[in-house]
PDB file of N, CA and C in Angstrom:
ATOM      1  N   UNK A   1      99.772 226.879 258.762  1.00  0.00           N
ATOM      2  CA  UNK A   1     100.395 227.702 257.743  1.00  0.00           C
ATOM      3  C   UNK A   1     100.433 229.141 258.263  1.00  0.00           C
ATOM      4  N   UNK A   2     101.524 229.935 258.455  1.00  0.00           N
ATOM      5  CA  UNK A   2     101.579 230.825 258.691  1.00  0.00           C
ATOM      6  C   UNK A   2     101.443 231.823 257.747  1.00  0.00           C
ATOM      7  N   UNK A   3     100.649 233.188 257.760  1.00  0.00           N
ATOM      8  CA  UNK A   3     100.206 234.550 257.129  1.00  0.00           C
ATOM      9  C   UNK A   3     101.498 235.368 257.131  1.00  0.00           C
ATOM     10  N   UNK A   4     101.761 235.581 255.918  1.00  0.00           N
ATOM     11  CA  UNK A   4     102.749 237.052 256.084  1.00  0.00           C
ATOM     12  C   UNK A   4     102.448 238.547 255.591  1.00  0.00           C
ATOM     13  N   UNK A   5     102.011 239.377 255.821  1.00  0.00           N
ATOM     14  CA  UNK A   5     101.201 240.289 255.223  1.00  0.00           C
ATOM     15  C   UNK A   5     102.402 240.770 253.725  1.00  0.00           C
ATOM     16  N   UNK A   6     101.941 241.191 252.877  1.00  0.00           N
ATOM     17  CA  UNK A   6     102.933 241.551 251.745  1.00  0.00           C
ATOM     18  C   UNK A   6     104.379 242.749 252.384  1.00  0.00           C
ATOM     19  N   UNK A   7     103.938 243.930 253.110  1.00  0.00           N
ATOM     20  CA  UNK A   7     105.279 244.543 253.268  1.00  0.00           C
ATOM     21  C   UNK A   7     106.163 244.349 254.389  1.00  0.00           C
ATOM     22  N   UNK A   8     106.037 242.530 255.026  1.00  0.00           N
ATOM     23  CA  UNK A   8     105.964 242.356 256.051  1.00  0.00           C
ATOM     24  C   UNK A   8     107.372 241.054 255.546  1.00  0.00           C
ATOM     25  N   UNK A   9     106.400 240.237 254.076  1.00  0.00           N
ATOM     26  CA  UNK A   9     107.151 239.593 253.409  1.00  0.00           C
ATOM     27  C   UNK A   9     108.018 239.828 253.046  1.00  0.00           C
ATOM     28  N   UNK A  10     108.060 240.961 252.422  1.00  0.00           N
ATOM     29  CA  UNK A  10     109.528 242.051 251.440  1.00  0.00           C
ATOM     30  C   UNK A  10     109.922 241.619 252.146  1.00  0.00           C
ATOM     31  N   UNK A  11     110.322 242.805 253.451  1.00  0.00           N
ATOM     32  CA  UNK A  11     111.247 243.011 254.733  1.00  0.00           C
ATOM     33  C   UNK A  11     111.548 241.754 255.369  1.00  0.00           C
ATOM     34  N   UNK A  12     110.871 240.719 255.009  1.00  0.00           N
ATOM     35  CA  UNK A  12     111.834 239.520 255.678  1.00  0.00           C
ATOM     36  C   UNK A  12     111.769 238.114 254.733  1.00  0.00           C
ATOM     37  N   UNK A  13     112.057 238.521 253.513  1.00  0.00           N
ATOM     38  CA  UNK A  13     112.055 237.448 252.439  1.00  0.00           C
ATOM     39  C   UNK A  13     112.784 236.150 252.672  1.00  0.00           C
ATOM     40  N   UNK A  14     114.186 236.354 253.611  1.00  0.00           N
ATOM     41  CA  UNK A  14     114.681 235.321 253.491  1.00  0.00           C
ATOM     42  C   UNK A  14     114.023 234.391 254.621  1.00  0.00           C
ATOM     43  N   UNK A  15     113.268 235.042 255.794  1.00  0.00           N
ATOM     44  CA  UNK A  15     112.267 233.813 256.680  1.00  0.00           C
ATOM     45  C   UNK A  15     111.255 233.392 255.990  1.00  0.00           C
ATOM     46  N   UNK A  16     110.651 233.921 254.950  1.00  0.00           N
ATOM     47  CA  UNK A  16     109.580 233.377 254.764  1.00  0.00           C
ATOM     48  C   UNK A  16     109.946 232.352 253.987  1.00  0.00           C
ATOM     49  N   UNK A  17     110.974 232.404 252.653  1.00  0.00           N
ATOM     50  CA  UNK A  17     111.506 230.780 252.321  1.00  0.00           C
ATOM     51  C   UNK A  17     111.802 230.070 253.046  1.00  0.00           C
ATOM     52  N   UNK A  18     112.925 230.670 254.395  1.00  0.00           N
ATOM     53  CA  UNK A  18     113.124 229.631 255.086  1.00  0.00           C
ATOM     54  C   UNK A  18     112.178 228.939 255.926  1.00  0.00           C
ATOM     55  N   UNK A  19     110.927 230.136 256.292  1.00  0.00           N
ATOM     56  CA  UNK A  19     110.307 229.178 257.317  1.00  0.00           C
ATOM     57  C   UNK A  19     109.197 228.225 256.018  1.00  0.00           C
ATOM     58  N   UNK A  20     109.065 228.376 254.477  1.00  0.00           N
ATOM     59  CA  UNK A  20     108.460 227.398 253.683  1.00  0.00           C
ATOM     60  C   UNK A  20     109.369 226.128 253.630  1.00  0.00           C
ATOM     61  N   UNK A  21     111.043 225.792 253.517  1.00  0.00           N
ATOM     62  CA  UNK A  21     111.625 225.213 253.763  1.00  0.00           C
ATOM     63  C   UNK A  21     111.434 224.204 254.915  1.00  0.00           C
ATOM     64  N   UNK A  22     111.398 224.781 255.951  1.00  0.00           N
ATOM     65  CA  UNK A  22     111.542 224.526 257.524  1.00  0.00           C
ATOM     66  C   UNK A  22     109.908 223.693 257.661  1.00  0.00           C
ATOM     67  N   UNK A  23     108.820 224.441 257.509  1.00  0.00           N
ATOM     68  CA  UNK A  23     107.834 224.417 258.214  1.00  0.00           C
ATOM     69  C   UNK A  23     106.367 224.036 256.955  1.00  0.00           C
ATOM     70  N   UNK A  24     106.987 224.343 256.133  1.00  0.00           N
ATOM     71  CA  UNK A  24     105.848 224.274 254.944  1.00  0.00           C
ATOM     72  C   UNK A  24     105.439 225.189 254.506  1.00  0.00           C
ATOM     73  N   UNK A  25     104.452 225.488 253.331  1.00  0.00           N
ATOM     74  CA  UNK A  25     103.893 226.456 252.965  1.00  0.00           C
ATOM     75  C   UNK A  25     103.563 227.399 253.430  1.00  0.00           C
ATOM     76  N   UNK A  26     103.575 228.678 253.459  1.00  0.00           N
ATOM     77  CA  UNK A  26     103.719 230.440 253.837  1.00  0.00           C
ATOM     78  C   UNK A  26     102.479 230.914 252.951  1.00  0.00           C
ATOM     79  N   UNK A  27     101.855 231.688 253.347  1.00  0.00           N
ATOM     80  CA  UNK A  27     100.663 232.698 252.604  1.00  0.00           C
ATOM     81  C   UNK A  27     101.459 233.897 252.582  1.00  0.00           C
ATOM     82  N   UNK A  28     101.171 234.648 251.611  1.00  0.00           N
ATOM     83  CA  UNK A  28     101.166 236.195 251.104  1.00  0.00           C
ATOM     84  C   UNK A  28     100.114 236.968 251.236  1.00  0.00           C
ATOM     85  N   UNK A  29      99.218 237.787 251.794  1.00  0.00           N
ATOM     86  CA  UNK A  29      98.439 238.903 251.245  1.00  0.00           C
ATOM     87  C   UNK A  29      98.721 240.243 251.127  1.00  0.00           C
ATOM     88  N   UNK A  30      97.507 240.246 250.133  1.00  0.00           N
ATOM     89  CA  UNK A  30      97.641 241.797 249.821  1.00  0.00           C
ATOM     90  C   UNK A  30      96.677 242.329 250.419  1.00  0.00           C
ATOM     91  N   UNK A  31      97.038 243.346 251.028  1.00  0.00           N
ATOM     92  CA  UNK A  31      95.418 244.308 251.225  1.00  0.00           C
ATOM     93  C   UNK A  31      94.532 243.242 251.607  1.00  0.00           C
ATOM     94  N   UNK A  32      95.168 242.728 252.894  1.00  0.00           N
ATOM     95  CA  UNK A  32      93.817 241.682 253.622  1.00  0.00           C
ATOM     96  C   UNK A  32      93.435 240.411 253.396  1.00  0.00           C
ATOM     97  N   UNK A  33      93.700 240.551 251.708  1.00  0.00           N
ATOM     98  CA  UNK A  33      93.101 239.190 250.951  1.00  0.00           C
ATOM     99  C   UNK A  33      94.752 237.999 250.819  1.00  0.00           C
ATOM    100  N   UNK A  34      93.543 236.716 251.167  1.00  0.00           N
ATOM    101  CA  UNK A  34      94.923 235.832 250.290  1.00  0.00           C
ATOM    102  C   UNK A  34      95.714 236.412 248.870  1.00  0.00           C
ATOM    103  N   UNK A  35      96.950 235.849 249.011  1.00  0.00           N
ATOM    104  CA  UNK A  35      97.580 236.325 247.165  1.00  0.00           C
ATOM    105  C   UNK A  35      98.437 235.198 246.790  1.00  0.00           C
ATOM    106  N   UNK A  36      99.365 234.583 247.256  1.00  0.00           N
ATOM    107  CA  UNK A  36      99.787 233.763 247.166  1.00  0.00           C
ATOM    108  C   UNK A  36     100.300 233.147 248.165  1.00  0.00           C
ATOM    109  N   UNK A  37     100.754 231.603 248.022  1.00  0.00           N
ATOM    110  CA  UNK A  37     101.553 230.396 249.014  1.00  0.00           C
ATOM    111  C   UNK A  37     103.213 230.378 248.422  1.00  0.00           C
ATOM    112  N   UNK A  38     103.811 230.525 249.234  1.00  0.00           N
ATOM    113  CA  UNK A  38     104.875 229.986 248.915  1.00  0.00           C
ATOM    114  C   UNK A  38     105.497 228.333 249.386  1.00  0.00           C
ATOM    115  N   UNK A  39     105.764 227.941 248.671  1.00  0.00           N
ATOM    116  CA  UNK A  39     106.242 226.255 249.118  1.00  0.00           C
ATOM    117  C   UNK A  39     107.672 225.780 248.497  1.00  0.00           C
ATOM    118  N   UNK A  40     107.718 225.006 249.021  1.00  0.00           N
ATOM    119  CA  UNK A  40     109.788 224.579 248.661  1.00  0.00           C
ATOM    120  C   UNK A  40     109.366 223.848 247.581  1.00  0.00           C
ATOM    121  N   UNK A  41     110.627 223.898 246.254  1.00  0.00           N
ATOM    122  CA  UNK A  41     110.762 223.231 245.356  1.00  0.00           C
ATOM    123  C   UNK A  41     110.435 221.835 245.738  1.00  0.00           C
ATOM    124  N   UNK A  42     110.575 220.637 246.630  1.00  0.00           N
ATOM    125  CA  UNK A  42     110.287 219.807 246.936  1.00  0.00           C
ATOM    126  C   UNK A  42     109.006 219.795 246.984  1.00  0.00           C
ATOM    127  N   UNK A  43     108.168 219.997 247.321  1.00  0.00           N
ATOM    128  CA  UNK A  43     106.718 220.045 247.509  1.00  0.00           C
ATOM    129  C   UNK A  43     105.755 220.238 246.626  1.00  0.00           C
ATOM    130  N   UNK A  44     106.470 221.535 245.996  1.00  0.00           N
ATOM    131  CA  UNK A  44     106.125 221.513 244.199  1.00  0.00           C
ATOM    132  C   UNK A  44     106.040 220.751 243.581  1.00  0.00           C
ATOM    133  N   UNK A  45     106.935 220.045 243.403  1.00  0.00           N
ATOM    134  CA  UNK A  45     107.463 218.847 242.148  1.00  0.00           C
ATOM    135  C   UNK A  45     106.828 217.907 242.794  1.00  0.00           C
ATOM    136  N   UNK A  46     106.337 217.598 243.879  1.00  0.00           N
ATOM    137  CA  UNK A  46     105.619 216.616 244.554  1.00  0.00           C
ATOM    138  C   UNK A  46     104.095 216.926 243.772  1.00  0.00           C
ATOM    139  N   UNK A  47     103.335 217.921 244.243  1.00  0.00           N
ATOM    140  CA  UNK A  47     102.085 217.934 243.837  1.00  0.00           C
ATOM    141  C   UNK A  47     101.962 218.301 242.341  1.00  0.00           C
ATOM    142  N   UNK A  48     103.006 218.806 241.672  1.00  0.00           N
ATOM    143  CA  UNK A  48     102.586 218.971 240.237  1.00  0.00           C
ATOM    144  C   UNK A  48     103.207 217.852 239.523  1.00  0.00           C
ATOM    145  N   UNK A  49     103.509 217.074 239.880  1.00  0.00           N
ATOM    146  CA  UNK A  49     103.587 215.653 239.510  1.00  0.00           C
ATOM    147  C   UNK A  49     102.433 214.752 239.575  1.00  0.00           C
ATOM    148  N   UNK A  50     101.760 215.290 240.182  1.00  0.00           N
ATOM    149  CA  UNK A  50     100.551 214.435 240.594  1.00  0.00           C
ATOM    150  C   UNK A  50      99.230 214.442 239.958  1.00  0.00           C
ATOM    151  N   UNK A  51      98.943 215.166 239.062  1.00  0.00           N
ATOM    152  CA  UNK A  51      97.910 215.432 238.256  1.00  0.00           C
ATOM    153  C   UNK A  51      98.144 215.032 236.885  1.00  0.00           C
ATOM    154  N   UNK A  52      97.399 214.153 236.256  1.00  0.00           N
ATOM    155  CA  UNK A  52      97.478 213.540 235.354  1.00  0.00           C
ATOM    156  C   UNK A  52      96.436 214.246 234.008  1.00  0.00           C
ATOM    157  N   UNK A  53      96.813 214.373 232.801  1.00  0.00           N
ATOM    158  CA  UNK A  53      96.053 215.036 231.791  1.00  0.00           C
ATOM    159  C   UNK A  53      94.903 213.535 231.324  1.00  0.00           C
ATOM    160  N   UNK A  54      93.897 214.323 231.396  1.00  0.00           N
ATOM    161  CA  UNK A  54      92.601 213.854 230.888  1.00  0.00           C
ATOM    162  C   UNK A  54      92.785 212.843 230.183  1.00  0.00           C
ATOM    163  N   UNK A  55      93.333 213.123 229.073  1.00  0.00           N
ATOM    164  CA  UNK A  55      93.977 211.724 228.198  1.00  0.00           C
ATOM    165  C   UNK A  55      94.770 210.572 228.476  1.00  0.00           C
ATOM    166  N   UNK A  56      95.357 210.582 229.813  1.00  0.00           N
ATOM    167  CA  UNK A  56      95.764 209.683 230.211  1.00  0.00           C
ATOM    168  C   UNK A  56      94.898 209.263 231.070  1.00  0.00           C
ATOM    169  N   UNK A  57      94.280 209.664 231.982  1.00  0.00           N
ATOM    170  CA  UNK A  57      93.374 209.256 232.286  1.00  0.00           C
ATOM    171  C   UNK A  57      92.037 208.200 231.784  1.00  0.00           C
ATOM    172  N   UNK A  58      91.912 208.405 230.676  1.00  0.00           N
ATOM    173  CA  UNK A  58      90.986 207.829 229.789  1.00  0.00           C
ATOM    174  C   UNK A  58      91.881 206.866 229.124  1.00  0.00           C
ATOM    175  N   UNK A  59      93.051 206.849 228.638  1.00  0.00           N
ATOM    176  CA  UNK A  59      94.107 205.468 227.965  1.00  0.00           C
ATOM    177  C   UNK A  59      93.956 204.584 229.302  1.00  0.00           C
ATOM    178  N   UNK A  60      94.145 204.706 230.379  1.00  0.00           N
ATOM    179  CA  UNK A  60      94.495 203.906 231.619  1.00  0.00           C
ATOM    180  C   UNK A  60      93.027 203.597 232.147  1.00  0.00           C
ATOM    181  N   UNK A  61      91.937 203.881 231.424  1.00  0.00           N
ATOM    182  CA  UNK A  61      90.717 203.276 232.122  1.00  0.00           C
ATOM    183  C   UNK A  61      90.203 201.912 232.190  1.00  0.00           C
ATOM    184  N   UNK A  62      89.771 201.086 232.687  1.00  0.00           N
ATOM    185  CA  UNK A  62      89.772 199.627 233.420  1.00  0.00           C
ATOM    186  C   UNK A  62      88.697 199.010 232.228  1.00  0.00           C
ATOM    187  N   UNK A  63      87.597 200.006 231.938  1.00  0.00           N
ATOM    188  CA  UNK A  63      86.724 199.597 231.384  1.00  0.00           C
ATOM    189  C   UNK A  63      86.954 199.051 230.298  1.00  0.00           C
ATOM    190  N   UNK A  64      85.990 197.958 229.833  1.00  0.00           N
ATOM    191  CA  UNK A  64      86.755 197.781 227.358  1.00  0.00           C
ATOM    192  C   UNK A  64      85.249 197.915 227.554  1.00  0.00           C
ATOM    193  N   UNK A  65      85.117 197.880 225.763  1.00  0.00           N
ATOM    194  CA  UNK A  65      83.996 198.275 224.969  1.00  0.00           C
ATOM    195  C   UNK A  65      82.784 197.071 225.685  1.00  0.00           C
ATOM    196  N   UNK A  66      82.925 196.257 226.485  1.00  0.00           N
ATOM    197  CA  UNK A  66      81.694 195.136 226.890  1.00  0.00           C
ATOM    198  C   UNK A  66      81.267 196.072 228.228  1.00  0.00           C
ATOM    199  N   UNK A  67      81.989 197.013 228.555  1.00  0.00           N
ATOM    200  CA  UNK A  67      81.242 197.566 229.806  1.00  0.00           C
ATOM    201  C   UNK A  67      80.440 198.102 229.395  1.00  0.00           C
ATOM    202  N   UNK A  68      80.453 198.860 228.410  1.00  0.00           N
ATOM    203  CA  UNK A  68      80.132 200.388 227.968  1.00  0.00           C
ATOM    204  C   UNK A  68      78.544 199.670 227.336  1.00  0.00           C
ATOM    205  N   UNK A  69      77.679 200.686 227.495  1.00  0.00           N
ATOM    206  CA  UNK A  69      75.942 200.564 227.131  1.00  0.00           C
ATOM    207  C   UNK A  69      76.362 200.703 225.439  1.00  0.00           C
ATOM    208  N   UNK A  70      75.366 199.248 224.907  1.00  0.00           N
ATOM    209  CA  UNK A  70      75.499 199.413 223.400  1.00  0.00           C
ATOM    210  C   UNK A  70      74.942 200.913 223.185  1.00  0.00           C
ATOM    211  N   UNK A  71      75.971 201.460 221.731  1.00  0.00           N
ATOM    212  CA  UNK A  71      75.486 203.075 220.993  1.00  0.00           C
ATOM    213  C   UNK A  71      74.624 202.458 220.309  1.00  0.00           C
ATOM    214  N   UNK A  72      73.352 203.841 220.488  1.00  0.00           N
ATOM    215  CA  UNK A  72      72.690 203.806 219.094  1.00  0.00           C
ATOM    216  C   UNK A  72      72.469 204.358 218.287  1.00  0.00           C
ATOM    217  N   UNK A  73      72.705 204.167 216.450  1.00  0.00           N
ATOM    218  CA  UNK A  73      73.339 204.864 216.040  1.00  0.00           C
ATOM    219  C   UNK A  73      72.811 206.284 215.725  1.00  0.00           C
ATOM    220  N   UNK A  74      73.511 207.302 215.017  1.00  0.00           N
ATOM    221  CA  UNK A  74      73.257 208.995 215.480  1.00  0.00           C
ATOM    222  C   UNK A  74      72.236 209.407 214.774  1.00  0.00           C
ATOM    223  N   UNK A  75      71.599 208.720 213.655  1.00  0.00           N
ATOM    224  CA  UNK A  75      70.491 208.861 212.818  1.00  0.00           C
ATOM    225  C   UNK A  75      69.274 208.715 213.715  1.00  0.00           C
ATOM    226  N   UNK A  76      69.032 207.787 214.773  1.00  0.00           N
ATOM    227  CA  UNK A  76      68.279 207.362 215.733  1.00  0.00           C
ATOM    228  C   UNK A  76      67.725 208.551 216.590  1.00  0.00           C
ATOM    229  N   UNK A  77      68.755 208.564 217.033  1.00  0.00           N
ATOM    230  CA  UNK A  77      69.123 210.212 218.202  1.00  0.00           C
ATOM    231  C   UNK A  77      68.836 211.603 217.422  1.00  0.00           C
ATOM    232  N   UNK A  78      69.093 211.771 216.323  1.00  0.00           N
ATOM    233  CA  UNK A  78      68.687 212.856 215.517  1.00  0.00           C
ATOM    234  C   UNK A  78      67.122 212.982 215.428  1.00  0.00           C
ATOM    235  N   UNK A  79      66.836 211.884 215.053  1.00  0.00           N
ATOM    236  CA  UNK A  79      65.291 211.752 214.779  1.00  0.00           C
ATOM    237  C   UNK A  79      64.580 211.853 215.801  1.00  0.00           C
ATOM    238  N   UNK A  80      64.845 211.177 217.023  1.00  0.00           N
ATOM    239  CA  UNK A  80      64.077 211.553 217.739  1.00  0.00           C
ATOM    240  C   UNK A  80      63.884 212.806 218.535  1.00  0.00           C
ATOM    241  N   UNK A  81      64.910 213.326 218.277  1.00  0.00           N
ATOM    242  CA  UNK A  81      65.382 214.816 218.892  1.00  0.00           C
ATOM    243  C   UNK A  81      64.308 215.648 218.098  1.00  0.00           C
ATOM    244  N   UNK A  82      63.826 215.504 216.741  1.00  0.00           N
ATOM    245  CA  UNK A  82      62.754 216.455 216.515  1.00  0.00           C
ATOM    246  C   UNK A  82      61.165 215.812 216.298  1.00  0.00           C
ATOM    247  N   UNK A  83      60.966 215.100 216.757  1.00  0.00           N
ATOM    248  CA  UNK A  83      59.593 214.506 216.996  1.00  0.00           C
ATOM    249  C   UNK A  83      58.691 214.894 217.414  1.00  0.00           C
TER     250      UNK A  83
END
């Protein structure tokens, strides 16, 4: 991945898409530090496609209720919590 320093980026905006196009993801810094990546719409939509919300995650889980350790119930757990 190639570094482009920020007033380095300005001055040559259209290589740095093209070389994210061409070559892959581009870094930005500011003042030394990382700041941002630039990457082609393709690549984007690739990895932010790819992360799934919690809740689906948990609808699509393998396990049913015979995996899972019998509950016991919350009156149990209360009580013993101040003993």
């Amino acid at each position: 991945m190639r570094t482009w320093p920020l007033q380095e980026a300005r001055a040559h905006l259209r290589d740095v898409v093209d070389s994210a196009l061409e070559e892959g993801p581009q870094r930005i810094t500011r003042h030394g530090k990382q700041a941002v990546i630039v990457v082609s719409e393709e690549e984007w939509s690739r990895h932010a496609g790819a992360h799934r919300s919690f809740g689906e995650l948990l609808a699509d889980c393998p396990l049913s209720a015979e995996d899972l350790p019998p509950r016991r119930p919350a009156r149990a757990i209360r009580r013993n919590m101040f003993d």
